[in-house]
N, C-alpha and C. Protein backbone atom coordinates (compact mmCIF):
# COMPACT_ATOMS: atom_id res chain seq x y z
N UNK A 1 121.88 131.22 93.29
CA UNK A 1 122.87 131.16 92.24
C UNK A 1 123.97 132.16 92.57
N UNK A 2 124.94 131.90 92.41
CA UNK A 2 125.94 132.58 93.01
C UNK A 2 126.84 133.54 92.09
N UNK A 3 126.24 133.43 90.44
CA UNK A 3 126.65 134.64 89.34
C UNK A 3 125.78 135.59 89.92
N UNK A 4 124.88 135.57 90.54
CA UNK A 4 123.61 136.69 91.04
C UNK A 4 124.25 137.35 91.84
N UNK A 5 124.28 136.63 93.11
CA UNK A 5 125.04 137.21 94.16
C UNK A 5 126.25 138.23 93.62
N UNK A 6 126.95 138.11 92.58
CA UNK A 6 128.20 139.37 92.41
C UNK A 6 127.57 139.48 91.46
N UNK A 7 126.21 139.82 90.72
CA UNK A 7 126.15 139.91 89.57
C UNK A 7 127.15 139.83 88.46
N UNK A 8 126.95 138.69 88.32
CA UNK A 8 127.38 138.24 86.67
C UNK A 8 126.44 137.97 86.02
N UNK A 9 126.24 139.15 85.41
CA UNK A 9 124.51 138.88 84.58
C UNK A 9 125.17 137.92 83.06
N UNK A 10 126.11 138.02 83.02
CA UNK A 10 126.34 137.05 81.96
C UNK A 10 126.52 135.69 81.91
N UNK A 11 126.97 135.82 83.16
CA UNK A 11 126.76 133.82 83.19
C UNK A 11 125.25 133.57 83.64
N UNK A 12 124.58 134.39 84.19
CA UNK A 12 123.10 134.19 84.55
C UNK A 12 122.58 133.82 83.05
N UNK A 13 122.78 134.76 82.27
CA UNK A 13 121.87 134.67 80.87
C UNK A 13 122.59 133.35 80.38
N UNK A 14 123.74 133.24 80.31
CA UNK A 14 124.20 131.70 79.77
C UNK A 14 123.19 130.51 80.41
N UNK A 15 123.52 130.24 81.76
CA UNK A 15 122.95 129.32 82.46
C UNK A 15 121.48 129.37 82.38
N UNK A 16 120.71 130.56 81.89
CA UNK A 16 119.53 130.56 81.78
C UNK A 16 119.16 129.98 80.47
N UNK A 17 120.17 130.43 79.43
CA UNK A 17 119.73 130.08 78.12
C UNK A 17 120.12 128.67 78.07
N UNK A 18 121.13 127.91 78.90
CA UNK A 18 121.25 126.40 79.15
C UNK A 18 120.11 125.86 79.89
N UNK A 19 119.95 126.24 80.80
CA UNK A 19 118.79 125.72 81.20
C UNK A 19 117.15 125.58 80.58
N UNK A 20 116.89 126.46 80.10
CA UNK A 20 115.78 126.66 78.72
C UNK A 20 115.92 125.54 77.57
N UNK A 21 117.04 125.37 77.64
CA UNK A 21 116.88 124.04 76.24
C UNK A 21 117.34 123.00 76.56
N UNK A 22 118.04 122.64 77.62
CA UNK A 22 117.76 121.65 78.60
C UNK A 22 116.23 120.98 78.91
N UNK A 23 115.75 121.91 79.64
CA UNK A 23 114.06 121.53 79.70
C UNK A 23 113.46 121.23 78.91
N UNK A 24 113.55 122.60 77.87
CA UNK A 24 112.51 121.86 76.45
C UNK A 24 112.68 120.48 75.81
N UNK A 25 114.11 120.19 75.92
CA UNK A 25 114.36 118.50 75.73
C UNK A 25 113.64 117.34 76.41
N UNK A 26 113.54 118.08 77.40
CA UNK A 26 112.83 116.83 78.16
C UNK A 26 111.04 117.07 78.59
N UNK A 27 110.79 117.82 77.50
CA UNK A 27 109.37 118.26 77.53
C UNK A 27 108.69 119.00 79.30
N UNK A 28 109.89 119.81 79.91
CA UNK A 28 109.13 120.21 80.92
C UNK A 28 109.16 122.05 80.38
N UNK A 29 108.34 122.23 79.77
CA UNK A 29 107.88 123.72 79.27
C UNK A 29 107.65 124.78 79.88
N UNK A 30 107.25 124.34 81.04
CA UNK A 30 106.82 125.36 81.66
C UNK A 30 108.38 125.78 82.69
N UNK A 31 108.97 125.24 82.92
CA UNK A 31 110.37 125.62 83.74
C UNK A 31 111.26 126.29 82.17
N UNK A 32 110.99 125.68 81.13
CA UNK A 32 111.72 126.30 79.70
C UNK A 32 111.52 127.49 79.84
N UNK A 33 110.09 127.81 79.70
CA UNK A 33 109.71 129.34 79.91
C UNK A 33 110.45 130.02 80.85
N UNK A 34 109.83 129.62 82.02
CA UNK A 34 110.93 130.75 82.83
C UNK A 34 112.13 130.63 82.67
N UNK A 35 112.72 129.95 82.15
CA UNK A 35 114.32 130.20 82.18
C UNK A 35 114.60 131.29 81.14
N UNK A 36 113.64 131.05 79.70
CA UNK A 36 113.48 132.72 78.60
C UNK A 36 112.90 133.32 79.16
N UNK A 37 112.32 133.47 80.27
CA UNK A 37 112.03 134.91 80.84
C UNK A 37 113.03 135.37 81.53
N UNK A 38 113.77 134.15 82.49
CA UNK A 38 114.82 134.91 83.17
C UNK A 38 115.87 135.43 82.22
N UNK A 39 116.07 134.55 81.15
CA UNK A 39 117.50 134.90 80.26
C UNK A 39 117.17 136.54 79.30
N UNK A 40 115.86 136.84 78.90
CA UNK A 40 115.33 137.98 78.48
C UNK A 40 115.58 139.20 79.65
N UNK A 41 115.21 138.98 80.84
CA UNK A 41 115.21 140.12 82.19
C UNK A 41 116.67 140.21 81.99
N UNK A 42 117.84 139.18 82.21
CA UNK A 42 118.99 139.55 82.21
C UNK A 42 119.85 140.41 80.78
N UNK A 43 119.14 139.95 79.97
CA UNK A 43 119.20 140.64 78.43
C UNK A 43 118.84 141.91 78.05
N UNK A 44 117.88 142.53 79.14
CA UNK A 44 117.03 143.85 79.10
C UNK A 44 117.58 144.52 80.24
N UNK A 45 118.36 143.60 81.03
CA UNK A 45 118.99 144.64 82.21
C UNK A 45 118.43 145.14 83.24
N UNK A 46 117.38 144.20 83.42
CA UNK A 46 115.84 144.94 83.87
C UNK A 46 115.72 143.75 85.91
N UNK A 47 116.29 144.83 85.96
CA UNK A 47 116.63 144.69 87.79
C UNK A 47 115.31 143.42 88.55
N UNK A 48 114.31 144.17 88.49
CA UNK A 48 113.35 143.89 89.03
C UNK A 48 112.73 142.78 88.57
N UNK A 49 113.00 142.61 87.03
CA UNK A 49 112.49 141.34 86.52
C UNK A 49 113.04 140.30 86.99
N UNK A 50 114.41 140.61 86.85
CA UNK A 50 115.33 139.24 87.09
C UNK A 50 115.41 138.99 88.47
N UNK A 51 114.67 139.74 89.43
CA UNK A 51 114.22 138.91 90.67
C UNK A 51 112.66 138.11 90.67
N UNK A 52 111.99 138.65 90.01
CA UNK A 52 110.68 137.91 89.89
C UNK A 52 111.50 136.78 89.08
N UNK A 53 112.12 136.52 88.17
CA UNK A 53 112.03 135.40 86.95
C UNK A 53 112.65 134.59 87.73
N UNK A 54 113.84 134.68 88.84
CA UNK A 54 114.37 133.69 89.73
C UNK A 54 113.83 132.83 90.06
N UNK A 55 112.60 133.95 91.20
CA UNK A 55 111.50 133.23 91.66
C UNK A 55 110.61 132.33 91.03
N UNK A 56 110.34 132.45 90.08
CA UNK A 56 109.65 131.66 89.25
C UNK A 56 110.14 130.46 88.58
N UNK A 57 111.60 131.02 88.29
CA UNK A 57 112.52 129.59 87.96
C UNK A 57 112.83 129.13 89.50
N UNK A 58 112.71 129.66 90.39
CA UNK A 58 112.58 128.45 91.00
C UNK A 58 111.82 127.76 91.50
N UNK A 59 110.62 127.70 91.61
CA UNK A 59 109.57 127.42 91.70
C UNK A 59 109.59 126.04 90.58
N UNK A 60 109.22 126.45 89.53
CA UNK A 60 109.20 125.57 88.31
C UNK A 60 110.06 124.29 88.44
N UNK A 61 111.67 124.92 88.59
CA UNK A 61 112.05 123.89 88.71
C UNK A 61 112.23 122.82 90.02
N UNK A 62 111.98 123.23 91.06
CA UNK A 62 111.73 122.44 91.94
C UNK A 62 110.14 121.87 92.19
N UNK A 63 109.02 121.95 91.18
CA UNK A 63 108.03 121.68 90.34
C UNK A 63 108.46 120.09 89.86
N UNK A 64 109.74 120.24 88.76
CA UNK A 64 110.38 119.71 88.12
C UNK A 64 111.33 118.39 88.36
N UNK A 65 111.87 118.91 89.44
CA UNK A 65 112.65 118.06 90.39
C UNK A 65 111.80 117.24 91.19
N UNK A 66 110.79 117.91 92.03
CA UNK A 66 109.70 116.57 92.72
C UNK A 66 109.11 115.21 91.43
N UNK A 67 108.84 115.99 90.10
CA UNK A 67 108.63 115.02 89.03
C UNK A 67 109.04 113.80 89.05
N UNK A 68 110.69 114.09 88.90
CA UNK A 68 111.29 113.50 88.93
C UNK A 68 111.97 112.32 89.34
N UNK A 69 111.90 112.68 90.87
CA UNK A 69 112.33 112.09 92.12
C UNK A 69 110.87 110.84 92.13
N UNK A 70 109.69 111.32 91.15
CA UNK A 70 108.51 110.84 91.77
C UNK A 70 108.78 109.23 90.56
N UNK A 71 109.38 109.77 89.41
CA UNK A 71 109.28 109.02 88.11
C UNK A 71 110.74 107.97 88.33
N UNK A 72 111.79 108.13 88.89
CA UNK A 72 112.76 107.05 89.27
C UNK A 72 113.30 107.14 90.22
């Protein structure tokens, strides 16, 4: 993500908090989650989190994306 790269922790937390209710719409929960974990790490300012929560959002969502690709 490229707000990361120059830190823009504010469009991170936007795009995180878009992405979080994005998912939950389409019932994939577990990528929802990490996106409120990532949008919380960026909210708390908390360095170290918001590299684990990346990782995890990305994970999830490319979880998400194979789904997908599998369903149409």
């Amino acid at each position: 993500m490229a707000a990361l790269k120059v830190s823009d922790f504010d469009t991170v937390r936007k795009r995180a908090h878009s992405l979080k209710g994005a998912s939950a719409n389409i019932h994939a929960l577990d990528l929802s989650q990490a996106a409120s974990s990532l949008e919380d790490a960026v909210r708390e300012n908390s360095i170290p989190a918001i590299g684990g929560s990346v990782a995890d959002l990305s994970e999830k969502l490319a979880a998400v994306n194979a789904e997908l690709r599998q369903a149409g």
